[in-house]
Protein backbone atom coordinates (compact mmCIF):
# COMPACT_ATOMS: atom_id res chain seq x y z
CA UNK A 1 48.53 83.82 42.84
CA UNK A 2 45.26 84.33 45.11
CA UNK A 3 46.18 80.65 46.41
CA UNK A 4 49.05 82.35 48.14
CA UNK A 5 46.84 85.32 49.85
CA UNK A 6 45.07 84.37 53.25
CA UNK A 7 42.70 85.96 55.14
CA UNK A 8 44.63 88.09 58.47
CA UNK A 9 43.20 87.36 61.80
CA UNK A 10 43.12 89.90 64.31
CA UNK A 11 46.09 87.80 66.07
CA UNK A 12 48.36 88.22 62.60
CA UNK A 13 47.24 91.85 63.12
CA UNK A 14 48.12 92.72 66.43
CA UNK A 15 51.63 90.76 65.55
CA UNK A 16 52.14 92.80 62.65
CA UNK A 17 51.55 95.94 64.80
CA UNK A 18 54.10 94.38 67.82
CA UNK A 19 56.76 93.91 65.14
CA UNK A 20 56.34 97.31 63.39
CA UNK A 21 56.86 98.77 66.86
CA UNK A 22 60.25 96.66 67.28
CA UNK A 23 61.54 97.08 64.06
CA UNK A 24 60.89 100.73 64.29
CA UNK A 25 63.31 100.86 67.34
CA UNK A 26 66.06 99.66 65.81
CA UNK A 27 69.54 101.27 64.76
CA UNK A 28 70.06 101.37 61.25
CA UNK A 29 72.37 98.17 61.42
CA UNK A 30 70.53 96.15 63.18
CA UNK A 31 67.65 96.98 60.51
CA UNK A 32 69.51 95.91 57.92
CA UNK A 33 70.56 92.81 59.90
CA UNK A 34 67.25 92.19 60.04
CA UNK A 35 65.95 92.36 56.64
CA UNK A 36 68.78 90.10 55.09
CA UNK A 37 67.89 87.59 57.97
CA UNK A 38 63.73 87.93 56.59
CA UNK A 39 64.98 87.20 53.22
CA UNK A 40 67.16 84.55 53.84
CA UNK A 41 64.40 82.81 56.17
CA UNK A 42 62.15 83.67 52.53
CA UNK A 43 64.48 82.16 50.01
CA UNK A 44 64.68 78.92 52.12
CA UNK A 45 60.75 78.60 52.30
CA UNK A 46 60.75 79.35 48.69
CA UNK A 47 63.36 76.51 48.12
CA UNK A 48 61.87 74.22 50.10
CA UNK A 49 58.12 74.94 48.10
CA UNK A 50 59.91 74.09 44.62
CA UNK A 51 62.31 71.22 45.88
């Protein structure tokens, strides 16, 4: 598991920080539009690891 974990740089920070501040703007829709979108884009990276 600690293969998976990487070490942030202060440029995933900051980007972390600029998406937190979009995401918090959102309507409740388009929140939830976003998450299943995240997890989609997650299952295929996970699918593409193991296949």
């Amino acid at each position: 598991m600690e293969e998976n974990l990487k070490r942030l740089t202060k440029k995933d920070i900051e980007d972390g920080k600029k998406i937190s501040v979009m995401f918090a703007t959102l309507d409740e829709v388009s929140k939830t539009m976003a998450m299943v979108y995240l997890s989609a884009l997650r299952d295929k990276q996970l699918v593409s690891k193991c296949g």
